[in-house]
Protein backbone atom coordinates (compact mmCIF):
# COMPACT_ATOMS: atom_id res chain seq x y z
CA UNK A 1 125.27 121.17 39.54
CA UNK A 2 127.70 119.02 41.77
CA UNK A 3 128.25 122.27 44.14
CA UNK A 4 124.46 122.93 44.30
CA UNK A 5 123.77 119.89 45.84
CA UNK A 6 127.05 120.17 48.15
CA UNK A 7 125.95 123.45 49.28
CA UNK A 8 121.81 122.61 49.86
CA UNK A 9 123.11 119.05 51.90
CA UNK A 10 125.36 121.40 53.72
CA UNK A 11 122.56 123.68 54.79
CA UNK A 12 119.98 120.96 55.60
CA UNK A 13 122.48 118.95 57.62
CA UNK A 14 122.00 120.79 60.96
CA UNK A 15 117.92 119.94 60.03
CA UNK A 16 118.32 116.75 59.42
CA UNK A 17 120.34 115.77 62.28
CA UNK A 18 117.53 117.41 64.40
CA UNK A 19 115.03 115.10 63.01
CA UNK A 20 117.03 112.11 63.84
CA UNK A 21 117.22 113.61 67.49
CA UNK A 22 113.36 113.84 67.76
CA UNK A 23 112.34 110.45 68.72
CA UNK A 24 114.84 108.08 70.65
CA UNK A 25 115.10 105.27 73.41
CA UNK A 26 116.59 106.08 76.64
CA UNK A 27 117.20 104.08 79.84
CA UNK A 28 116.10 105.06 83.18
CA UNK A 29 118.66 105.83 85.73
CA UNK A 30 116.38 108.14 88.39
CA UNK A 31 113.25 108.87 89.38
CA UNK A 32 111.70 112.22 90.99
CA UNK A 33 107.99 111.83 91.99
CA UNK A 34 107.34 114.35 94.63
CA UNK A 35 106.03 116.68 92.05
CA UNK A 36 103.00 117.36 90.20
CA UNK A 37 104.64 115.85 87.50
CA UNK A 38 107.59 112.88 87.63
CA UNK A 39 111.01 113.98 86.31
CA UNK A 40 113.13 111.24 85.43
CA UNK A 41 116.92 111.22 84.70
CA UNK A 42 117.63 109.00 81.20
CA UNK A 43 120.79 107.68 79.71
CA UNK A 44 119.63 108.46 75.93
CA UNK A 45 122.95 108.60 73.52
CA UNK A 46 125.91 106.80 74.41
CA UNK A 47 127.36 109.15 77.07
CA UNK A 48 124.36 111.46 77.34
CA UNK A 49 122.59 111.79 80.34
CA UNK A 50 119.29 113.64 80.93
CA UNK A 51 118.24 115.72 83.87
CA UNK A 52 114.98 116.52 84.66
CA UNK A 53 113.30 115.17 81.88
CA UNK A 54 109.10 115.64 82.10
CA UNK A 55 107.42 111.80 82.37
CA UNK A 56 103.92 112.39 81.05
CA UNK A 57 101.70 110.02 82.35
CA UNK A 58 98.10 109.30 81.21
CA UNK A 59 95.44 110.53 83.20
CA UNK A 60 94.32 108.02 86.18
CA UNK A 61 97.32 105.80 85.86
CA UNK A 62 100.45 106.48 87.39
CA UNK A 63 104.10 104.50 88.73
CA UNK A 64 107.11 104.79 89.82
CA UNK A 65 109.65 102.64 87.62
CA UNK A 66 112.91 100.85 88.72
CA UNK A 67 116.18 101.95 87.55
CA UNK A 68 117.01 100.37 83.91
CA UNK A 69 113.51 100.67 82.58
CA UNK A 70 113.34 101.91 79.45
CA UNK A 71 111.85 105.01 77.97
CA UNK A 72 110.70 106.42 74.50
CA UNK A 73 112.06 109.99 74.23
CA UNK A 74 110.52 113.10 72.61
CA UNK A 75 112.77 115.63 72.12
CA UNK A 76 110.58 118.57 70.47
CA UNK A 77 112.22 120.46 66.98
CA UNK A 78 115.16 117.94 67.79
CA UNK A 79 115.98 119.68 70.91
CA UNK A 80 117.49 117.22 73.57
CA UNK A 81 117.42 119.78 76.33
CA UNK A 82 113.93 120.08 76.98
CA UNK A 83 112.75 115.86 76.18
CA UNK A 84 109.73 114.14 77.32
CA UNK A 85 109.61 110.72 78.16
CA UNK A 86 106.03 109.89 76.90
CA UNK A 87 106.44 106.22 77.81
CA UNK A 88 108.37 103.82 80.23
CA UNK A 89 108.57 99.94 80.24
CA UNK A 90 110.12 97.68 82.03
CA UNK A 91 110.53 94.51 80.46
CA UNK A 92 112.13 92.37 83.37
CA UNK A 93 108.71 92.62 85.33
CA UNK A 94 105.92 92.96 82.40
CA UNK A 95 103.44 90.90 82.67
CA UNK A 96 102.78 87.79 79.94
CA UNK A 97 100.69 85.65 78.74
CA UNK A 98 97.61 87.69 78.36
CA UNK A 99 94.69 86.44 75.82
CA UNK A 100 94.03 88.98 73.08
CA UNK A 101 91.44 91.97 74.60
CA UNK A 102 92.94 91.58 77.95
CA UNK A 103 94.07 94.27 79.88
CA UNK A 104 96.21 94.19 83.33
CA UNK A 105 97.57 96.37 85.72
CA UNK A 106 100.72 95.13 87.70
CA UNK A 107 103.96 95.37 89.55
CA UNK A 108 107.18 94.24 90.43
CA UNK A 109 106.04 91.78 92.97
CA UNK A 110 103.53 90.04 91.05
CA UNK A 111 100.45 92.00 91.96
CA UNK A 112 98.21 92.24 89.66
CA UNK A 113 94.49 93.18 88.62
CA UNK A 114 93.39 91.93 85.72
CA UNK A 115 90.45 92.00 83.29
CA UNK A 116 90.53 88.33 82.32
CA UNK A 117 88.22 86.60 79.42
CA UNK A 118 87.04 84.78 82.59
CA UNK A 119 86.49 87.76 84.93
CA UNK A 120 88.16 90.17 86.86
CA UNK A 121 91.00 88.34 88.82
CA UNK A 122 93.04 90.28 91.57
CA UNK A 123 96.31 88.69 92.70
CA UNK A 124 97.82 89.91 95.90
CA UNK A 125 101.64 88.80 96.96
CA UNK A 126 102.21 90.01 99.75
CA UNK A 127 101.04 89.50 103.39
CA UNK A 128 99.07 92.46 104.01
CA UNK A 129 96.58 91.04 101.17
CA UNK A 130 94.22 93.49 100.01
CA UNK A 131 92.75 96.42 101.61
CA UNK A 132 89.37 98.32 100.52
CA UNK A 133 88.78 101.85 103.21
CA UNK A 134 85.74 103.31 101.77
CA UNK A 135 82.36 104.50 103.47
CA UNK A 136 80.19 102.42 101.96
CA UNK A 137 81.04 98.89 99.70
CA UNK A 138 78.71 97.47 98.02
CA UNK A 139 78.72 94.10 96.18
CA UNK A 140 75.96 93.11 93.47
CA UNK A 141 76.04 89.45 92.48
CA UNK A 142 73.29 86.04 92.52
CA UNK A 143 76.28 84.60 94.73
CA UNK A 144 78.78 85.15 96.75
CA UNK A 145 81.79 82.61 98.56
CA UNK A 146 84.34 83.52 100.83
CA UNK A 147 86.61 80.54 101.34
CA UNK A 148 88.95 81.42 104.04
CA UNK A 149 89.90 79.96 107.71
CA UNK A 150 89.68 82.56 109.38
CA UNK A 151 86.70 85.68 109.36
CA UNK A 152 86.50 88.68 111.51
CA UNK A 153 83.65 90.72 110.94
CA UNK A 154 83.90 94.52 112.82
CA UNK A 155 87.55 94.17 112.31
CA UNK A 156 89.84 92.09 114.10
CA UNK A 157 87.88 91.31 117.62
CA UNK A 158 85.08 92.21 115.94
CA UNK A 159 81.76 90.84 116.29
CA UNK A 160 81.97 87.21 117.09
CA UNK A 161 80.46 84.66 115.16
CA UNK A 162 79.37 81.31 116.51
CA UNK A 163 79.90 77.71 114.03
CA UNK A 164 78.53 74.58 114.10
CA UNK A 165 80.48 72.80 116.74
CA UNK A 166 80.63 76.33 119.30
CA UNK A 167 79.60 76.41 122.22
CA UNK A 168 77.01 79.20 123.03
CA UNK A 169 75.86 80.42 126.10
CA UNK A 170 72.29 80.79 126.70
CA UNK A 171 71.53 83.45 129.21
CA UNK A 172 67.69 82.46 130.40
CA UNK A 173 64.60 80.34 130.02
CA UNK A 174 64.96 76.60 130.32
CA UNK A 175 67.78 76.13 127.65
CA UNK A 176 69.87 78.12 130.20
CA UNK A 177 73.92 76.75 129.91
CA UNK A 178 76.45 76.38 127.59
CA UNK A 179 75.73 74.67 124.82
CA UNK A 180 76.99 73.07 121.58
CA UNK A 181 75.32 74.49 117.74
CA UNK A 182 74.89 71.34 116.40
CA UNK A 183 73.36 72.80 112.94
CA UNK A 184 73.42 75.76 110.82
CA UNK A 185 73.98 77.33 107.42
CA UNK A 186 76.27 77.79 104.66
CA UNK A 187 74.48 81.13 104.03
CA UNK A 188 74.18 84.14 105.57
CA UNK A 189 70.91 85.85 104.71
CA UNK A 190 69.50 89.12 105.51
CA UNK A 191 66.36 88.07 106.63
């Protein structure tokens, strides 16, 4: 009886070492995103490094992580030669304090969009701010505020705008001159 179950663990031993091989944590060393899909290079087993390893990444949502991010492996029938790294984290720059149903999407640099309890909140770090290049934008709400110093609408040199305090220059009639706006609005209406 002993050598029956010698012999069957012998036999399922090359299985069962397969099945421990299918699903393991790996650290990012590289990154290749020029093609269709990203290939990343992992440090899985203590001395084993992966080449070319497929990064599936959900549809609409893609990034390109720093080295030492870490990775959940797939390894299909146990097979380390052919993995897929079906996820990649990076803990040194993820994002937390989130409220429970909130969802963000963010960076290294502290960028982030996020679908707050209280709204949608976009954080931009860097200088260049935010950009939106689209034919048409269009903005639904009862109110809008823009609190910033300085506005250029057209683009920079754009149209100008005149402000309480301007001076204007009337071209004809009896008003004819340069003169001061001494009132105004805090709206701008269409009509």
């Amino acid at each position: 009886m002993v050598d029956v179950v010698r012999i069957a663990s012998k036999l399922t031993q090359p299985l069962k070492r397969r099945v421990q091989l299918m699903i393991g944590r790996a650290v990012l060393q590289a990154v290749d995103d020029g093609a269709k899909c990203q290939t990343v290079q992992l440090i899985g087993l203590p001395g084993e490094v992966l080449d070319g390893v497929e990064h599936v990444q959900p549809y609409g949502l893609t990034a390109h992580a720093h080295p030492g991010a870490e990775a959940v492996l797939l390894a299909v029938g146990g097979n380390r030669d052919h993995g897929v790294a079906i996820v990649v984290g990076d803990r040194r720059y993820r994002l937390t304090g989130l409220a429970a149903g909130e969802v963000a999407l963010h960076d290294d640099q502290g960028q982030v969009i996020k679908l707050a309890r209280s709204g949608i909140e976009i954080t931009a770090t860097q200088a260049v701010g935010v950009t939106v290049t689209a034919p048409l934008a269009t903005v639904t709400a009862d109110k809008v505020v823009i609190d910033s110093a300085d506005i250029n609408l057209g683009g920079e040199g754009g149209a100008q705008v005149a402000r309480i305090g301007d001076m204007v220059a009337v071209s004809g009639g009896s008003s004819a001159g340069n003169w001061p706006i001494i009132s105004g609005s805090d709206k701008v209406r269409a009509s």
